[in-house]
C-alpha atoms as a PDB file:
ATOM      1  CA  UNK A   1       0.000   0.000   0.000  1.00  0.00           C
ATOM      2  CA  UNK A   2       1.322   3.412  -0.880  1.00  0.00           C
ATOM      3  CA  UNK A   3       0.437   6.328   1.331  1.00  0.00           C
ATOM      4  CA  UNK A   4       0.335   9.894   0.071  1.00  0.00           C
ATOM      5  CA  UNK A   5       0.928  13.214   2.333  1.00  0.00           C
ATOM      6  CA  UNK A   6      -0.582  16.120   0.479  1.00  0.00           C
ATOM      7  CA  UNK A   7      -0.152  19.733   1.463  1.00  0.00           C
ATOM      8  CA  UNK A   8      -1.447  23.151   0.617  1.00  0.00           C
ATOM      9  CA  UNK A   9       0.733  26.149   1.838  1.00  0.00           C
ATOM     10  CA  UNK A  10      -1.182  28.966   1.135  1.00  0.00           C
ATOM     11  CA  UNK A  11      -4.769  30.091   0.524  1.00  0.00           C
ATOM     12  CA  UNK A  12      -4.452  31.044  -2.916  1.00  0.00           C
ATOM     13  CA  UNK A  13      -3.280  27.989  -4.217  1.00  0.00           C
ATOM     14  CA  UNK A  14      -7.030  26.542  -3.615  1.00  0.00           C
ATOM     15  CA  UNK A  15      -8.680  25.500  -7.185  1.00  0.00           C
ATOM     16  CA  UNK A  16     -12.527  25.655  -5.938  1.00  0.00           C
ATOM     17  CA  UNK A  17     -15.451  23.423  -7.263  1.00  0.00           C
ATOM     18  CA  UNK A  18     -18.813  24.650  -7.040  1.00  0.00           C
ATOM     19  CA  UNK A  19     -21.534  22.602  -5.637  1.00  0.00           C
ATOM     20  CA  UNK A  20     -23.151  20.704  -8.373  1.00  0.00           C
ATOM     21  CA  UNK A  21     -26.487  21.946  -7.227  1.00  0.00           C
ATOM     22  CA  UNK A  22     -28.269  24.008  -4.677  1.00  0.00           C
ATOM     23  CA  UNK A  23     -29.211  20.582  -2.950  1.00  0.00           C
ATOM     24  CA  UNK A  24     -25.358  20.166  -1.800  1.00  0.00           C
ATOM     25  CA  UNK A  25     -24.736  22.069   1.683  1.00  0.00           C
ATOM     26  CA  UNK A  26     -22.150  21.629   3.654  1.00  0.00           C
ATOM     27  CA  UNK A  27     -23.170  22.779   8.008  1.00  0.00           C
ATOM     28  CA  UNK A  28     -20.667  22.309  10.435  1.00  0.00           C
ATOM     29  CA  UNK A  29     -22.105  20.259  13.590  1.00  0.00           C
ATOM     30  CA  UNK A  30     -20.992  22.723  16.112  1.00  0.00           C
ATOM     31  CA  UNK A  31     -22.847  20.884  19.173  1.00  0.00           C
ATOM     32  CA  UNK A  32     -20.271  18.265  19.693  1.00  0.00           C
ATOM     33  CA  UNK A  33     -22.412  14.553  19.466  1.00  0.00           C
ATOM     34  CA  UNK A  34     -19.388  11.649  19.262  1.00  0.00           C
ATOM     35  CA  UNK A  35     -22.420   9.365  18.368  1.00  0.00           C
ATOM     36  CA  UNK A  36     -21.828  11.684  14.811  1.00  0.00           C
ATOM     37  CA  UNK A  37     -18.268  11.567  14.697  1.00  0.00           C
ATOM     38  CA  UNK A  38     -18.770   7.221  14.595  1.00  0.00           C
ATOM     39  CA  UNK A  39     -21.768   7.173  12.590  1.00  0.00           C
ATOM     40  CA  UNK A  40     -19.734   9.223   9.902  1.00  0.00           C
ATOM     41  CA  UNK A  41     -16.920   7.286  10.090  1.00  0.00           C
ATOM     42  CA  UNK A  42     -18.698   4.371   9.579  1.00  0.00           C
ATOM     43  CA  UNK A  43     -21.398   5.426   6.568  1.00  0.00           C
ATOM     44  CA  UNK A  44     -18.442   6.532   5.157  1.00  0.00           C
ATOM     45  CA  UNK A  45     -15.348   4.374   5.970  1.00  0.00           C
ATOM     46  CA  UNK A  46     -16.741   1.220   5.965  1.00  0.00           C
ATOM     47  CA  UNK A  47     -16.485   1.177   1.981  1.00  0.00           C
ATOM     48  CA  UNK A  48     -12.811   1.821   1.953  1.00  0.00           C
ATOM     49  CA  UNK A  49     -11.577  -0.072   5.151  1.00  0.00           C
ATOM     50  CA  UNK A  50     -12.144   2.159   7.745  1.00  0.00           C
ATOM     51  CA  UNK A  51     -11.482  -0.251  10.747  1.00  0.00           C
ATOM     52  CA  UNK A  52      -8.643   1.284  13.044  1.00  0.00           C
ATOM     53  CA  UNK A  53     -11.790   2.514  15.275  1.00  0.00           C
ATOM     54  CA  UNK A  54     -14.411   0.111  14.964  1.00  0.00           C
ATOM     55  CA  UNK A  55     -13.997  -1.334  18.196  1.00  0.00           C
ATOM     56  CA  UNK A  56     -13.730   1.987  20.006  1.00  0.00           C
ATOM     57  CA  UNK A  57     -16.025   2.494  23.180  1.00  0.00           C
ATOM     58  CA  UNK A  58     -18.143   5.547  23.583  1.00  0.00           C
ATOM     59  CA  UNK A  59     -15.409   6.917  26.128  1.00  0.00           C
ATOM     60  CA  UNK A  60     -13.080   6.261  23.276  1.00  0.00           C
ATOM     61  CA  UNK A  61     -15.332   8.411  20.550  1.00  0.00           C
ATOM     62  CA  UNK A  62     -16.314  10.990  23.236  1.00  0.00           C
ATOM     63  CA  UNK A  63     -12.636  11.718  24.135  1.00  0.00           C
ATOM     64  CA  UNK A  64     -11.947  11.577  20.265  1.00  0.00           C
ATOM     65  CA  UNK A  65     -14.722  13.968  19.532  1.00  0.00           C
ATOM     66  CA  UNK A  66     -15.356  15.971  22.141  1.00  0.00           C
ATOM     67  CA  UNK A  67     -11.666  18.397  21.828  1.00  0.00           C
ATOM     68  CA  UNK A  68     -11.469  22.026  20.339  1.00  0.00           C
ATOM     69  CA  UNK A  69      -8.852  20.832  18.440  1.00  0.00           C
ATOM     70  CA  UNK A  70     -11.738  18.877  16.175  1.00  0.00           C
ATOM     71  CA  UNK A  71     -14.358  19.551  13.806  1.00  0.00           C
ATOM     72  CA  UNK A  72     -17.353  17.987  12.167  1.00  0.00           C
ATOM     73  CA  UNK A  73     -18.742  19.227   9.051  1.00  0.00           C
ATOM     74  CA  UNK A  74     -21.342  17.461   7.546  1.00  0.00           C
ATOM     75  CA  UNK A  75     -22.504  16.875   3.411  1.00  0.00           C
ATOM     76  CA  UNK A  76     -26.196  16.702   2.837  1.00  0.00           C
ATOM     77  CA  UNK A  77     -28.244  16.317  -0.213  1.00  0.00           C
ATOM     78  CA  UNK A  78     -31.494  16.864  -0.424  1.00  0.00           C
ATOM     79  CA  UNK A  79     -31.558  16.961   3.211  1.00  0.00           C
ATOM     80  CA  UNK A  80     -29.772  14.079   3.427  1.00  0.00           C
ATOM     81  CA  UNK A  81     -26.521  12.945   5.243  1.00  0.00           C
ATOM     82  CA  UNK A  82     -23.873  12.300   2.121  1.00  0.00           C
ATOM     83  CA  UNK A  83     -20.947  13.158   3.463  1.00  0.00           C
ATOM     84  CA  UNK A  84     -18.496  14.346   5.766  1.00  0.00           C
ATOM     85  CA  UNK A  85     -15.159  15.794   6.918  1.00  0.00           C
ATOM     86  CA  UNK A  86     -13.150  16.393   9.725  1.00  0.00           C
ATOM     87  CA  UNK A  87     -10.812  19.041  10.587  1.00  0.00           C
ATOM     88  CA  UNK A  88      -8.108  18.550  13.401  1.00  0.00           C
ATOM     89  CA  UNK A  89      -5.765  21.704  14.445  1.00  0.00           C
ATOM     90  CA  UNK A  90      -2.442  20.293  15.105  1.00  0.00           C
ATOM     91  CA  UNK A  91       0.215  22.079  17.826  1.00  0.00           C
ATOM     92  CA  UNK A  92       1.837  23.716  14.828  1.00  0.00           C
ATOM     93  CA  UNK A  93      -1.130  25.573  13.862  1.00  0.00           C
ATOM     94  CA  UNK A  94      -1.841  23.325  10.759  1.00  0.00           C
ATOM     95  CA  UNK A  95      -4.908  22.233   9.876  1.00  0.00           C
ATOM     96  CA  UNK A  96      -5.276  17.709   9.145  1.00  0.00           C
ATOM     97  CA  UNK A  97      -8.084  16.776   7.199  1.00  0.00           C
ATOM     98  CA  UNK A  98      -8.246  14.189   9.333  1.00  0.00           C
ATOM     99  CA  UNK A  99     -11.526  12.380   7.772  1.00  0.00           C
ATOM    100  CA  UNK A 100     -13.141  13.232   4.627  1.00  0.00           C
ATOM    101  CA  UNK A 101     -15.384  11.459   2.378  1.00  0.00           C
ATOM    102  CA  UNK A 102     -19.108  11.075   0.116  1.00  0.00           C
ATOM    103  CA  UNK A 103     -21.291   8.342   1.518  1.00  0.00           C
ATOM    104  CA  UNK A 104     -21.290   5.650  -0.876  1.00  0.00           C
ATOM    105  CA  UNK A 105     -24.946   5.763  -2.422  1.00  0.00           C
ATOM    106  CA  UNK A 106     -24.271   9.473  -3.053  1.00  0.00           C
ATOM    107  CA  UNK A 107     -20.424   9.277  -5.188  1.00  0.00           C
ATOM    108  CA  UNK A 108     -22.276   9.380  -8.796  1.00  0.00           C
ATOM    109  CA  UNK A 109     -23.336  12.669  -8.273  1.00  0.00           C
ATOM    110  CA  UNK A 110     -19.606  14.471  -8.454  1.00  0.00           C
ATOM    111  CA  UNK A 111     -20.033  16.034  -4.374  1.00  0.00           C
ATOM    112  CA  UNK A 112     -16.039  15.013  -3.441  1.00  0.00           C
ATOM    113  CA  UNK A 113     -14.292  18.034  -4.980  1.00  0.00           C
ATOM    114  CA  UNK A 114     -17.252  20.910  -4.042  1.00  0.00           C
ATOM    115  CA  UNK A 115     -16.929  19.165  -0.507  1.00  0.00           C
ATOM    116  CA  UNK A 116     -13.222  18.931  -0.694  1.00  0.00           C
ATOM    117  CA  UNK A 117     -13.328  22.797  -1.331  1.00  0.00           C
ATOM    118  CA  UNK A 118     -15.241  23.406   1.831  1.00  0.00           C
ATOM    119  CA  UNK A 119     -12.955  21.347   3.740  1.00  0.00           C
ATOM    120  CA  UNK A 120     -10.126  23.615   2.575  1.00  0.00           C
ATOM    121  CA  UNK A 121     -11.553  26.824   2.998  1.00  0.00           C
ATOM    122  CA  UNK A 122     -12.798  26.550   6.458  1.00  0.00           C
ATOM    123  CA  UNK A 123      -9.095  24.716   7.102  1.00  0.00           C
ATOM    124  CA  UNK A 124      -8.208  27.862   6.265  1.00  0.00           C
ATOM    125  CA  UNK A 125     -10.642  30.384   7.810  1.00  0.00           C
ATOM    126  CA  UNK A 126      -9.285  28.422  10.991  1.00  0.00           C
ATOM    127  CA  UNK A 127      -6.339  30.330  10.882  1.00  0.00           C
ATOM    128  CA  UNK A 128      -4.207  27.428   9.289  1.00  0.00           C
ATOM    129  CA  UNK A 129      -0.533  27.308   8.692  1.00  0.00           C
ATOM    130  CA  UNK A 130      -0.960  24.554   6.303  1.00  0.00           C
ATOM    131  CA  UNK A 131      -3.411  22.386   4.846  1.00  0.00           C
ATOM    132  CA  UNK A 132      -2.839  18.726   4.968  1.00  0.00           C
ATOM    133  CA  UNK A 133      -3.817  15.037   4.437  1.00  0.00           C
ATOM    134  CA  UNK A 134      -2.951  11.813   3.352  1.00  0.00           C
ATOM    135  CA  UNK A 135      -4.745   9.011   1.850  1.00  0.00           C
ATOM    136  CA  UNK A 136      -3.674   5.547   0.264  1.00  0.00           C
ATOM    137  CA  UNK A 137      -4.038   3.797  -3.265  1.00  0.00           C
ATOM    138  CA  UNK A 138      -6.779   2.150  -1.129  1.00  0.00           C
ATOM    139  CA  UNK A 139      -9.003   4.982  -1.091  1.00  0.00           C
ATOM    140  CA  UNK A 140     -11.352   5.930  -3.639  1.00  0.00           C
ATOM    141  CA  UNK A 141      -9.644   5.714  -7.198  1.00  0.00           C
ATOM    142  CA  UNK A 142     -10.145   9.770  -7.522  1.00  0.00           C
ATOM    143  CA  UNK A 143      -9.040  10.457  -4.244  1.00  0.00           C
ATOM    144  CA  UNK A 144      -5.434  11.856  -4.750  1.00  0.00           C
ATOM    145  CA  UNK A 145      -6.307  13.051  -8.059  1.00  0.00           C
ATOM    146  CA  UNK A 146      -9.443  15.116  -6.418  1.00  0.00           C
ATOM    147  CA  UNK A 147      -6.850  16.170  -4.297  1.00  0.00           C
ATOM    148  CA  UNK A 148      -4.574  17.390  -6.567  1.00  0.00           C
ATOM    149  CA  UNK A 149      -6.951  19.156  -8.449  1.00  0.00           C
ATOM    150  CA  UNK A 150      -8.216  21.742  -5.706  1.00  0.00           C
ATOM    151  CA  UNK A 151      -3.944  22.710  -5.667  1.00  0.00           C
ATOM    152  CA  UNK A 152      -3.037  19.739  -2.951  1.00  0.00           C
ATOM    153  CA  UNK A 153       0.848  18.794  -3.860  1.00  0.00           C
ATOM    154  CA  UNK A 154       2.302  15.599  -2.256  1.00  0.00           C
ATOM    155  CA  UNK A 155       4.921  16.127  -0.293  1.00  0.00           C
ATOM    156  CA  UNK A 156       5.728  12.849   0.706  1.00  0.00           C
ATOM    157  CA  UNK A 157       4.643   8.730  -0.016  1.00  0.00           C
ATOM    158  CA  UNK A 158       5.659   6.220   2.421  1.00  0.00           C
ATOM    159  CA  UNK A 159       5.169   2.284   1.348  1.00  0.00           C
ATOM    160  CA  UNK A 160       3.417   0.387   4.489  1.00  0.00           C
END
């Protein structure tokens, strides 16, 4: 498996997508709820492997979830959960997109780069330093490339 590390440095290297329609919005969950926090991970992750915390408790998620260091936007369309991201501040004053993803029924209507937008500029309206994520040839098949094309560059792969 190769993993990628992906940065953005500044602001103005963001390429934006538009929302495909008026029924994508994108609300951050600002009451903290770690019940969300797993049931995103899992409507999400559980198409591309997302097992490292299956098995957490809900001390586990609540510690997880409940930091100001963590964020939880959430994708609907139509009213309807389709997606998510997470936003972690690190000590350096970066910003991780530490989750990010379109539910699976909803990936055939093109959400992942208007949502991948959002999860850059409010990275960014957090007062980031830097931008960054990494994902794995196990992801989606348009996930680095999605990546690349809102102005991501990799800035390092490891092999695992």
């Amino acid at each position: 498996m190769t993993i990628y590390y992906l940065e953005m440095t500044q602001p103005e290297s963001l390429r934006p997508k538009l929302a495909p329609s008026e029924d994508a919005q994108v609300t951050e969950c600002q009451q903290q709820q770690f019940e969300l926090n797993r049931f995103f991970y899992q409507y999400v992750g559980s198409a591309w492997q997302w097992f490292d915390k299956a098995q957490w408790s809900d001390q586990q998620w609540r510690d997880y979830a409940h930091r100001a260091q963590l964020r939880l936007f959430m994708l609907t369309w139509k009213g309807s959960p389709a997606g998510y991201f997470e936003l972690e501040k690190q000590a350096d004053d970066s910003v991780q997109i530490a989750y990010f993803g379109v539910a699976p029924g909803f990936l055939d209507l093109k959400l992942g780069g208007y949502l991948l937008t959002q999860a850059i500029e409010q990275a960014w309206q957090w007062q980031a330093t830097r931008v960054w994520v990494h994902t794995c040839d196990l992801d989606h098949p348009h996930a680095l490339s999605n990546y690349q094309a809102r102005g991501m560059m990799v800035y390092k792969t490891e092999q695992d």
